[in-house]
N, C-alpha and C. Protein backbone atom coordinates (compact mmCIF):
# COMPACT_ATOMS: atom_id res chain seq x y z
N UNK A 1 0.85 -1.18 0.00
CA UNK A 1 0.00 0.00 0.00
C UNK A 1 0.89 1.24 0.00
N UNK A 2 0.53 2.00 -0.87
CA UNK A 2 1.18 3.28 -0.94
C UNK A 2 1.34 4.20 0.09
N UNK A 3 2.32 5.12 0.44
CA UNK A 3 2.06 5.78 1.41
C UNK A 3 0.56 6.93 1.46
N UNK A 4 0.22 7.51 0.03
CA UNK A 4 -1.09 8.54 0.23
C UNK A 4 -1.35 7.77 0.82
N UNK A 5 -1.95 6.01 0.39
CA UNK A 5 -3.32 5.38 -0.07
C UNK A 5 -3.49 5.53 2.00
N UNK A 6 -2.31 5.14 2.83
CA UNK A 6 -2.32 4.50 3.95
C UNK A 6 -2.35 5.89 4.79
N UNK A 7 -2.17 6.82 4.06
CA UNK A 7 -2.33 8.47 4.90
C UNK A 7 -3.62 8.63 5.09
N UNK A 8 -4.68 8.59 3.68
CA UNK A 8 -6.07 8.59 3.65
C UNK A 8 -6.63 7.69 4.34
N UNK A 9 -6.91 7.22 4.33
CA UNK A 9 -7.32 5.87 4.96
C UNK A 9 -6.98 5.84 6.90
N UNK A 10 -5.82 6.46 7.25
CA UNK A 10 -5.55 7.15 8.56
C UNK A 10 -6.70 7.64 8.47
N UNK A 11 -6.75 9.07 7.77
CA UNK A 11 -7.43 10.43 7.73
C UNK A 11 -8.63 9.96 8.12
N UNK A 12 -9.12 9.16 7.05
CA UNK A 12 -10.45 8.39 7.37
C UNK A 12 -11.14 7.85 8.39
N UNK A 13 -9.97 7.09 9.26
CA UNK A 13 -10.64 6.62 10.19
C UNK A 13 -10.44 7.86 11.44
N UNK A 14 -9.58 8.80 11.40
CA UNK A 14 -9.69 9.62 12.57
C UNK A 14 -10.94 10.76 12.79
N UNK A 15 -11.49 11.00 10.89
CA UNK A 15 -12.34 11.49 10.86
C UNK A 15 -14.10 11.07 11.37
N UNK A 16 -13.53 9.48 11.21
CA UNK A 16 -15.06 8.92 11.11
C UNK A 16 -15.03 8.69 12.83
N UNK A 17 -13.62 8.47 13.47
CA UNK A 17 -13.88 8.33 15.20
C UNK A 17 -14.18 9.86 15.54
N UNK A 18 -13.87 10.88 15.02
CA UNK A 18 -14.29 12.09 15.44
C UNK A 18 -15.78 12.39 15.83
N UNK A 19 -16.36 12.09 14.16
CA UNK A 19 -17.96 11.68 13.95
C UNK A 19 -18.59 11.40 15.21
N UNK A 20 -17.95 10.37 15.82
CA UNK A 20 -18.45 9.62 16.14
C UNK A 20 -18.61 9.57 17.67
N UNK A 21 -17.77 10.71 18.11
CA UNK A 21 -17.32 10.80 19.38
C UNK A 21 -17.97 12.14 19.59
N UNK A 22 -17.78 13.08 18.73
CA UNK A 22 -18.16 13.98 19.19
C UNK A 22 -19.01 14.91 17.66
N UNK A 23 -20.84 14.60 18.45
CA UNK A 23 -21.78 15.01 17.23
C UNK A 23 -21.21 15.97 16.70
N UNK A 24 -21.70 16.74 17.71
CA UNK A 24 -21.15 18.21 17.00
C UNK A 24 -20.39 18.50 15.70
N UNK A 25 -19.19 18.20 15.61
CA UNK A 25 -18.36 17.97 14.82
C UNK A 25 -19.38 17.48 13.39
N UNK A 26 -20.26 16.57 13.27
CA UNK A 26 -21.14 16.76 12.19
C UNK A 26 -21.61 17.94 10.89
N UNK A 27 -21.48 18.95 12.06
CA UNK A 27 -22.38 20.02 11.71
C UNK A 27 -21.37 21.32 11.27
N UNK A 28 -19.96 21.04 12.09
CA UNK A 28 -19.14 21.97 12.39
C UNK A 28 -17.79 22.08 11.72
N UNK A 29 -17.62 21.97 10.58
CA UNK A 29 -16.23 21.49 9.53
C UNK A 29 -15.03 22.28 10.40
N UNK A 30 -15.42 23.54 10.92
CA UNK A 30 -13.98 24.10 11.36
C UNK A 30 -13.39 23.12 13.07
N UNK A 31 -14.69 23.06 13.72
CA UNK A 31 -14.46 22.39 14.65
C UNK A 31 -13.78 21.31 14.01
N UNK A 32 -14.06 20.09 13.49
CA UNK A 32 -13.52 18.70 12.99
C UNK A 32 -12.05 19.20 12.47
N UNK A 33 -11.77 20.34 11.52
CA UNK A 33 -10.46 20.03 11.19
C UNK A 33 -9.60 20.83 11.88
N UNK A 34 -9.91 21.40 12.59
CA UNK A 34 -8.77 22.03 14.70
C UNK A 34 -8.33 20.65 15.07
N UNK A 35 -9.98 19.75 15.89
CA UNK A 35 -9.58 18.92 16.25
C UNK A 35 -8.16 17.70 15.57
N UNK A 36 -8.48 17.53 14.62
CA UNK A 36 -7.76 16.38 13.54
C UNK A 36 -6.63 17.22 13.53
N UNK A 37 -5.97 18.28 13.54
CA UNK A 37 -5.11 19.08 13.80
C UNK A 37 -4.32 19.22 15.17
N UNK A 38 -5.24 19.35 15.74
CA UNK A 38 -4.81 19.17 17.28
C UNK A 38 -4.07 18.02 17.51
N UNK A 39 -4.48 16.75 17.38
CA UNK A 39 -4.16 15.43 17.18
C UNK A 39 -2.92 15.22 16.42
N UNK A 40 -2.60 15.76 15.17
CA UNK A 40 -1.36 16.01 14.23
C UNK A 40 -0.54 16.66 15.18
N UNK A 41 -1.09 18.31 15.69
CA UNK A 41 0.32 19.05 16.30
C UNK A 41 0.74 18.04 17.26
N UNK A 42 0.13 17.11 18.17
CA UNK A 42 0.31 16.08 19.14
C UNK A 42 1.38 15.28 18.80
N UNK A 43 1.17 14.68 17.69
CA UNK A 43 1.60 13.33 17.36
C UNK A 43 2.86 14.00 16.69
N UNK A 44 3.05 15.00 15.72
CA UNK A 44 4.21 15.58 15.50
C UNK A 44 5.25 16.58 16.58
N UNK A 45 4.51 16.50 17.52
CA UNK A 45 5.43 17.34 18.55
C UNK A 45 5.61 19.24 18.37
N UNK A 46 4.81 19.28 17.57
CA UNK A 46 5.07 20.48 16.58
C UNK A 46 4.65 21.84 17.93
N UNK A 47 5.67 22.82 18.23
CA UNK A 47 5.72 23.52 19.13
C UNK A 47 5.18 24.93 19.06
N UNK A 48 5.52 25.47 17.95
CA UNK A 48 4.83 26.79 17.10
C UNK A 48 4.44 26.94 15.63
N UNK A 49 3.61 28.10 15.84
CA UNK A 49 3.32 28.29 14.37
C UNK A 49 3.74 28.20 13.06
N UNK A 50 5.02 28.68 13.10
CA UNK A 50 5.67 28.62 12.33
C UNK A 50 6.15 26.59 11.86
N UNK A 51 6.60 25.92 12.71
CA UNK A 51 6.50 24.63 12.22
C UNK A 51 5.38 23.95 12.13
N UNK A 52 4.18 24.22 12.64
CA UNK A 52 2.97 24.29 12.03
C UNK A 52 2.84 23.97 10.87
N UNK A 53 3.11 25.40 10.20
CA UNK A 53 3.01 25.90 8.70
C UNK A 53 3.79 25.28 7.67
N UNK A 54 5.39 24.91 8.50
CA UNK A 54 6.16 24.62 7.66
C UNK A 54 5.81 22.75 7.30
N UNK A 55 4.63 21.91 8.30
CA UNK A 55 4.36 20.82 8.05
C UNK A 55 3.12 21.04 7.26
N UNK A 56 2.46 22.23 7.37
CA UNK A 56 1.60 21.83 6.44
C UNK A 56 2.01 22.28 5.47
N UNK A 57 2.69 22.87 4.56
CA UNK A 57 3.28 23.60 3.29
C UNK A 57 4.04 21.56 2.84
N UNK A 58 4.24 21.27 3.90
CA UNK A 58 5.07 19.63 3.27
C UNK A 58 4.34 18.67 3.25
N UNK A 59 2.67 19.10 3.42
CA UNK A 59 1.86 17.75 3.45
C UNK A 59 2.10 17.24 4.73
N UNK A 60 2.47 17.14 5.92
CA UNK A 60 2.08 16.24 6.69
C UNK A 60 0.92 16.70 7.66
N UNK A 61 0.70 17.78 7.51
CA UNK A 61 -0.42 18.08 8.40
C UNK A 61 -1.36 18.08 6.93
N UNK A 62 -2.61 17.64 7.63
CA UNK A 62 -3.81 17.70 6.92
C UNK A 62 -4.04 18.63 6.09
N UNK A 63 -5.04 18.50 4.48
CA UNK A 63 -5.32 19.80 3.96
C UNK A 63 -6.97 19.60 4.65
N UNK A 64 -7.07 21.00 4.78
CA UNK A 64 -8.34 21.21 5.39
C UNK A 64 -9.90 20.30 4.17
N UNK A 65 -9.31 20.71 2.73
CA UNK A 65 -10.42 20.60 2.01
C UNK A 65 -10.11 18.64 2.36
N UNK A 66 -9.41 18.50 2.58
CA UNK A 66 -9.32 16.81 1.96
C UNK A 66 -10.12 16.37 3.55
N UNK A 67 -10.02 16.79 4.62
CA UNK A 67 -10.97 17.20 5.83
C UNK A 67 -12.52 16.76 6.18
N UNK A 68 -12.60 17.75 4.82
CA UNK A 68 -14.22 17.89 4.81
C UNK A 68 -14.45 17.05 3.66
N UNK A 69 -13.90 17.06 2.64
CA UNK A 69 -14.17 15.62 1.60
C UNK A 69 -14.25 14.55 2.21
N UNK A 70 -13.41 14.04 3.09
CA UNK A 70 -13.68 12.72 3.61
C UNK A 70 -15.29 12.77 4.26
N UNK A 71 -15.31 13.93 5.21
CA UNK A 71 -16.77 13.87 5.88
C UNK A 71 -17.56 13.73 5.75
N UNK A 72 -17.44 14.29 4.36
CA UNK A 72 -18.92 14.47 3.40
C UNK A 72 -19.03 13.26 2.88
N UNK A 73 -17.98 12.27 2.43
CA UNK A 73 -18.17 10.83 2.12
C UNK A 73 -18.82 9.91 2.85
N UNK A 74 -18.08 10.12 4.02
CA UNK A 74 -18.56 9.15 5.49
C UNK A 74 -20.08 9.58 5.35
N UNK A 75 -20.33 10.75 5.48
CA UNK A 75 -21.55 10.92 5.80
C UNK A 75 -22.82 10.73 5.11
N UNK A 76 -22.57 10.86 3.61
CA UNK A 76 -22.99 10.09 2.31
C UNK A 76 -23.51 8.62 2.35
N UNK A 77 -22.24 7.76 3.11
CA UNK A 77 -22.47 6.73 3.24
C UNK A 77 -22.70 6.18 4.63
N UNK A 78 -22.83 7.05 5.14
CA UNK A 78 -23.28 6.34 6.61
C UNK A 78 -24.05 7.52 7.64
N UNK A 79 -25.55 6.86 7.28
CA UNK A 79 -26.58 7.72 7.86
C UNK A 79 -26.51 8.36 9.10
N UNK A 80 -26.06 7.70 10.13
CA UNK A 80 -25.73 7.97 11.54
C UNK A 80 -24.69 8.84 11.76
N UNK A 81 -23.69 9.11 10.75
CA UNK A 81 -22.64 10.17 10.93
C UNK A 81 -23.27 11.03 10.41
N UNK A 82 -24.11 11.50 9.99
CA UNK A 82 -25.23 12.89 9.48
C UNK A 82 -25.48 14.15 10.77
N UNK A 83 -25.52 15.11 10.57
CA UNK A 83 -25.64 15.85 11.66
C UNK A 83 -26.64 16.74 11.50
N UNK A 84 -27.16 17.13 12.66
CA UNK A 84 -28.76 18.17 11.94
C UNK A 84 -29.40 18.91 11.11
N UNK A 85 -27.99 19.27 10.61
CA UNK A 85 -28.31 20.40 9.37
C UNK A 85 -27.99 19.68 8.03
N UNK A 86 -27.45 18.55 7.81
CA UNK A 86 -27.54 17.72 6.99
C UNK A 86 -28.61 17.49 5.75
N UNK A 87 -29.65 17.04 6.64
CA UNK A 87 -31.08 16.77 5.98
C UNK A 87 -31.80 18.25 5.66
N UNK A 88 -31.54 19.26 5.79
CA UNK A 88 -31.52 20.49 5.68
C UNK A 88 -30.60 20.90 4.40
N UNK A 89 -29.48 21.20 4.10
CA UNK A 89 -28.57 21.29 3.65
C UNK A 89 -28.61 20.76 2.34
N UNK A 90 -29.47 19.21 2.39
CA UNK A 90 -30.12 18.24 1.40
C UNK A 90 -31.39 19.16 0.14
N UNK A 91 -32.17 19.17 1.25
CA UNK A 91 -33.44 19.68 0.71
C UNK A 91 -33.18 21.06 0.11
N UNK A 92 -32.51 21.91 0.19
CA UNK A 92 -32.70 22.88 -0.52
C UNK A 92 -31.39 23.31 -1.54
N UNK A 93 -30.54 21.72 -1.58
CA UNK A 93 -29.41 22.19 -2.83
C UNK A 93 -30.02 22.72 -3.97
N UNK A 94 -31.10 21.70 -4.54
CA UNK A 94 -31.67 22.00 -5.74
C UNK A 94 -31.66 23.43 -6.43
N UNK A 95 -32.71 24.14 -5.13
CA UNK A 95 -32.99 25.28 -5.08
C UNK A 95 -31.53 26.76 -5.10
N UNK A 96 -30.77 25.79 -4.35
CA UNK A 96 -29.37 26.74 -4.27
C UNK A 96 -28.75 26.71 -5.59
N UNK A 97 -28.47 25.29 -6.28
CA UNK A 97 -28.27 25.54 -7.66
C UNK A 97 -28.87 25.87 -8.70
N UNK A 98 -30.14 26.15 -8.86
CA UNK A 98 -30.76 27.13 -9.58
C UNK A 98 -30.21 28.59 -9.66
N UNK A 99 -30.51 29.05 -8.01
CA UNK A 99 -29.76 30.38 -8.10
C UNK A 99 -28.85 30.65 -8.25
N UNK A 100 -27.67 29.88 -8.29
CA UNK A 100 -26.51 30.13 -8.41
C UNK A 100 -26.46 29.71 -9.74
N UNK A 101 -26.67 28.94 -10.80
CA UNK A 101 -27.05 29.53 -12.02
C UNK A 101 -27.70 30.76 -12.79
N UNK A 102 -28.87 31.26 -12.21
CA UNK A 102 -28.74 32.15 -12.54
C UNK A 102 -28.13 33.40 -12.21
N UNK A 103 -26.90 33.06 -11.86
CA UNK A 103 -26.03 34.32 -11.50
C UNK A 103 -25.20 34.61 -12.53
């Protein structure tokens, strides 16, 4: 297994124990990718901002969008990781992409 394939697939499951631990996080994309961050600065030892930055500019800290892509997958496929505004969010894409066509 490749190293992405076994990075994603990390990502994946820390995202879906996030889910899962804490609702909230459902509903809350900035909350979920602090946390999953938090967890990275942890596990990398990473002390300030600046090496922060300099791990995420090298890929090892998370990209935020790849974050919320996973979430939105999990959540796609697994009803129970859905969060309140979800089924909300659902019902009126249609309507959102209309208008945003006619823009």
């Amino acid at each position: 297994m490749s190293k992405v394939i076994k990075k994603m697939k990390s990502l994946k499951e820390r995202v879906e124990t996030s889910l899962k631990l804490v609702p909230s996080f459902r509903d809350d994309d900035n909350k979920l990718i602090v946390s999953i961050w938090m967890r990275e600065i942890k596990d990398f030892e990473i002390s300030g901002v600046f090496e922060f930055l300099d791990y995420f500019k090298s890929g090892k800290i998370s990209n935020p969008t790849t974050i919320t892509r996973v979430r939105r997958k999990l959540q796609q496929d697994n009803p129970h990781l859905r969060g309140g505004i979800w089924k909300v969010r659902h019902e009126i894409a249609e309507e959102v992409k209309h208008e945003i066509k006619d823009l």
